[in-house]
C-alpha atoms as a PDB file:
ATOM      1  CA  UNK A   1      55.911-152.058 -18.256  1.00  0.00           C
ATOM      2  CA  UNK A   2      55.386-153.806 -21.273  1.00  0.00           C
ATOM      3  CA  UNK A   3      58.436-151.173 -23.290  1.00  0.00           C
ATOM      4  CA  UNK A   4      60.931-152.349 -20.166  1.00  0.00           C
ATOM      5  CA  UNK A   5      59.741-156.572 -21.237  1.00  0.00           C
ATOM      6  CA  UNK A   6      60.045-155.918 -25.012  1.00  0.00           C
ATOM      7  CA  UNK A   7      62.904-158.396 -25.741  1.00  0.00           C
ATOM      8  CA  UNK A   8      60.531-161.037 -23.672  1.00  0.00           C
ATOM      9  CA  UNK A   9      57.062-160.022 -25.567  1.00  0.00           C
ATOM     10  CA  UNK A  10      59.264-160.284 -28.509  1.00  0.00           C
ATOM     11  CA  UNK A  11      60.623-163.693 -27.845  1.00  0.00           C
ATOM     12  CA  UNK A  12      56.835-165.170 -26.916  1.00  0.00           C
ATOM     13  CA  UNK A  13      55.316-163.688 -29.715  1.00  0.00           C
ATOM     14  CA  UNK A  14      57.880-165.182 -32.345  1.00  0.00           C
ATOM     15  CA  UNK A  15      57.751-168.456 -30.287  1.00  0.00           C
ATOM     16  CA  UNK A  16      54.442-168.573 -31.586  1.00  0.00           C
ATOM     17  CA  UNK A  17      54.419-167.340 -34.533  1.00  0.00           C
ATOM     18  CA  UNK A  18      52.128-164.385 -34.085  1.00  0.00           C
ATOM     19  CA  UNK A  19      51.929-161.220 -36.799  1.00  0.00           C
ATOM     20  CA  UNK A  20      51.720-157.997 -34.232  1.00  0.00           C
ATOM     21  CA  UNK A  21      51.642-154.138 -34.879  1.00  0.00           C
ATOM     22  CA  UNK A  22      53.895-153.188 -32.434  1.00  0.00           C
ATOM     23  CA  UNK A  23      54.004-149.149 -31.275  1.00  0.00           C
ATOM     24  CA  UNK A  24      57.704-148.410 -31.378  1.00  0.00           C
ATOM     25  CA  UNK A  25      60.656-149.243 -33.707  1.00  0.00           C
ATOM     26  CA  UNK A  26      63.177-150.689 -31.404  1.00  0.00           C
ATOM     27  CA  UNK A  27      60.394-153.874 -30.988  1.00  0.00           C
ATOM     28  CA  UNK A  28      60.391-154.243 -34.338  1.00  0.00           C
ATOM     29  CA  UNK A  29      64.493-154.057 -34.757  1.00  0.00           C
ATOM     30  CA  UNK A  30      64.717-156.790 -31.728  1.00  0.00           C
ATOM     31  CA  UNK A  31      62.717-159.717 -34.182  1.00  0.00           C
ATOM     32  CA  UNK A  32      58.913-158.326 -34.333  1.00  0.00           C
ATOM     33  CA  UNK A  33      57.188-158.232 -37.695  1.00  0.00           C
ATOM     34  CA  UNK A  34      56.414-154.602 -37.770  1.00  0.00           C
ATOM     35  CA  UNK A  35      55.988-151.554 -35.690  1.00  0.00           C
ATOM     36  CA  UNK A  36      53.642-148.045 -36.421  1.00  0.00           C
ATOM     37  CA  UNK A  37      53.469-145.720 -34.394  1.00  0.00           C
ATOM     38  CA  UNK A  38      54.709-141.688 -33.520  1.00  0.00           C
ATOM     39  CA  UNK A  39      58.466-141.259 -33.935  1.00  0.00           C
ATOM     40  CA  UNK A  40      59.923-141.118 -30.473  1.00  0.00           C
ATOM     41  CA  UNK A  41      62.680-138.212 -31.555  1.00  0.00           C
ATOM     42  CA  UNK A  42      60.006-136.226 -32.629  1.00  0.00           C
ATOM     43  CA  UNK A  43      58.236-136.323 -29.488  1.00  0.00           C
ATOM     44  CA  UNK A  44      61.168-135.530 -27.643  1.00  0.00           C
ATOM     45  CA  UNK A  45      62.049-132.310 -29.534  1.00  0.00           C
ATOM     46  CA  UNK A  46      59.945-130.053 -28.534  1.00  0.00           C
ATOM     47  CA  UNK A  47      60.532-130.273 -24.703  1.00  0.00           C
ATOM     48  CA  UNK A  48      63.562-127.994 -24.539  1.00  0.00           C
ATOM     49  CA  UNK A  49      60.938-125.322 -25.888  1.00  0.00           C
ATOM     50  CA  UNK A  50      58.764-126.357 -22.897  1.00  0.00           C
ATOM     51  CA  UNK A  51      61.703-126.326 -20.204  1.00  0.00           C
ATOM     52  CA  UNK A  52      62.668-122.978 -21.553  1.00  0.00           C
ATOM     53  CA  UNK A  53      58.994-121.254 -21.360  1.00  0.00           C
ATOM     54  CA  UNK A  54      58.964-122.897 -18.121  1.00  0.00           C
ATOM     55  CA  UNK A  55      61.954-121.516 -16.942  1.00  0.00           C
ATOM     56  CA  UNK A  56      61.325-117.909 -18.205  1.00  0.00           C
ATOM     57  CA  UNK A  57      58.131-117.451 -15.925  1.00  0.00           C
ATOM     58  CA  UNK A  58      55.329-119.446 -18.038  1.00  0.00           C
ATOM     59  CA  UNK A  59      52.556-121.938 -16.168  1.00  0.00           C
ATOM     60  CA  UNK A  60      52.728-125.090 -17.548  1.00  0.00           C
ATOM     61  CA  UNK A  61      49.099-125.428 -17.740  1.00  0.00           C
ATOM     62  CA  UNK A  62      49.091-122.752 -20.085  1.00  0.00           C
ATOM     63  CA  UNK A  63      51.303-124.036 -22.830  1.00  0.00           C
ATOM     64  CA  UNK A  64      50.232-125.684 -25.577  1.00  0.00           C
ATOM     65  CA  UNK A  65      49.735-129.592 -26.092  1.00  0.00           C
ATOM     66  CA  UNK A  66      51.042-130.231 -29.846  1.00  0.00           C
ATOM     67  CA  UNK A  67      49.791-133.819 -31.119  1.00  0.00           C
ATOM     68  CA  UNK A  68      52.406-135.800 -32.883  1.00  0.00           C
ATOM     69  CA  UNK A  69      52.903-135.136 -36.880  1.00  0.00           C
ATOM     70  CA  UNK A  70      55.789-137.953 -37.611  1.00  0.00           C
ATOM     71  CA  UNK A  71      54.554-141.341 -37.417  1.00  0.00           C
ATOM     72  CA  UNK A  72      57.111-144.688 -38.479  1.00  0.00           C
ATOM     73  CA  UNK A  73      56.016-147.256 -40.428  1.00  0.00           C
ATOM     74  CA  UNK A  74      59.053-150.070 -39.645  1.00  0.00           C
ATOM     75  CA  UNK A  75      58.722-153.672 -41.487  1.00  0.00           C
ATOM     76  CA  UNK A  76      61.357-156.073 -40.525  1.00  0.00           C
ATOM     77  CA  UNK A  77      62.107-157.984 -43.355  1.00  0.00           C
ATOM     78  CA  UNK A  78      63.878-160.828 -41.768  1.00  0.00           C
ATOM     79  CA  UNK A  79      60.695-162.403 -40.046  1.00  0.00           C
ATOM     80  CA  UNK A  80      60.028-165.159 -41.994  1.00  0.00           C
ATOM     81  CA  UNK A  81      56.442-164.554 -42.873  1.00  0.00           C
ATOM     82  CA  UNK A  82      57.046-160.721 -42.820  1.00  0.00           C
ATOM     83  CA  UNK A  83      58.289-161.269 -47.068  1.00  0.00           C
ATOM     84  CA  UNK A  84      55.010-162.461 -48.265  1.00  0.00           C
ATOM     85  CA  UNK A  85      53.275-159.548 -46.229  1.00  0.00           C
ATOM     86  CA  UNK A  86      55.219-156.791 -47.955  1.00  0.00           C
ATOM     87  CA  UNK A  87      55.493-157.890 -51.202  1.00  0.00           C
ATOM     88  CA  UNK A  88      51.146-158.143 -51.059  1.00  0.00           C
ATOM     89  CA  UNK A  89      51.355-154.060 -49.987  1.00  0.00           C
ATOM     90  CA  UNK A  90      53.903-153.229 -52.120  1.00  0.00           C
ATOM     91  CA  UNK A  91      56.785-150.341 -51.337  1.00  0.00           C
ATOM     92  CA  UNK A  92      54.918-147.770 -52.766  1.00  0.00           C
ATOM     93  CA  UNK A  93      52.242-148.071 -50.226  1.00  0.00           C
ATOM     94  CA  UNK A  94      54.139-147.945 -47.517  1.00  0.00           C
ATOM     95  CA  UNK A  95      56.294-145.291 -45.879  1.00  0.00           C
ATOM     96  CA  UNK A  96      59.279-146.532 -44.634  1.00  0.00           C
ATOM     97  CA  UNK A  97      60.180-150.307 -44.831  1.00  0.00           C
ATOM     98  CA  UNK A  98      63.573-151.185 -42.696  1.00  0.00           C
ATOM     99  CA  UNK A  99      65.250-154.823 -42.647  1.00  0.00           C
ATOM    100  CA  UNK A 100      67.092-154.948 -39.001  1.00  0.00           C
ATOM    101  CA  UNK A 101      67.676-157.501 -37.043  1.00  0.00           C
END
């Protein structure tokens, strides 16, 4: 539920000026400070291996459950206390910084 509100959790949390950790990109490319989390196209590749086993005859409770191995660091650099945050980390601790609105 909350991923189907983001624009509005978005919107309330810049209203009051909180600094969240959000769990997916896209909040952090509508306005929220910064996002960490496992990359959603890399979650999403493996399942034509899965439909394909599944097709060919395999149980489902027999295949494997893989853990993610990509995780996204996003910073939006156009929140207006999101500068001072970055520049105190520094780029080369973190992995990927992105300025989108």
């Amino acid at each position: 539920m909350l991923f189907s509100q983001r624009r509005r959790v978005v919107e309330l949390i810049t209203k009051y000026a909180l600094p969240p950790t959000f769990p997916a990109q896209e909040y952090a490319q509508l306005g929220g400070l910064m996002a960490y989390g496992a990359s959603i196209t890399e979650l999403w590749r493996p399942s034509a291996f899965y439909v394909d086993r599944i097709f060919k005859g395999a149980k489902p409770s027999e295949l494997p459950v893989e853990q993610p191995t990509k995780f996204e660091l996003v910073i939006n650099h156009f929140r207006q206390f999101s500068n001072s945050i970055v520049s105190a980390m520094g780029y080369g601790q973190i992995g990927e910084a992105v300025g989108k609105a």
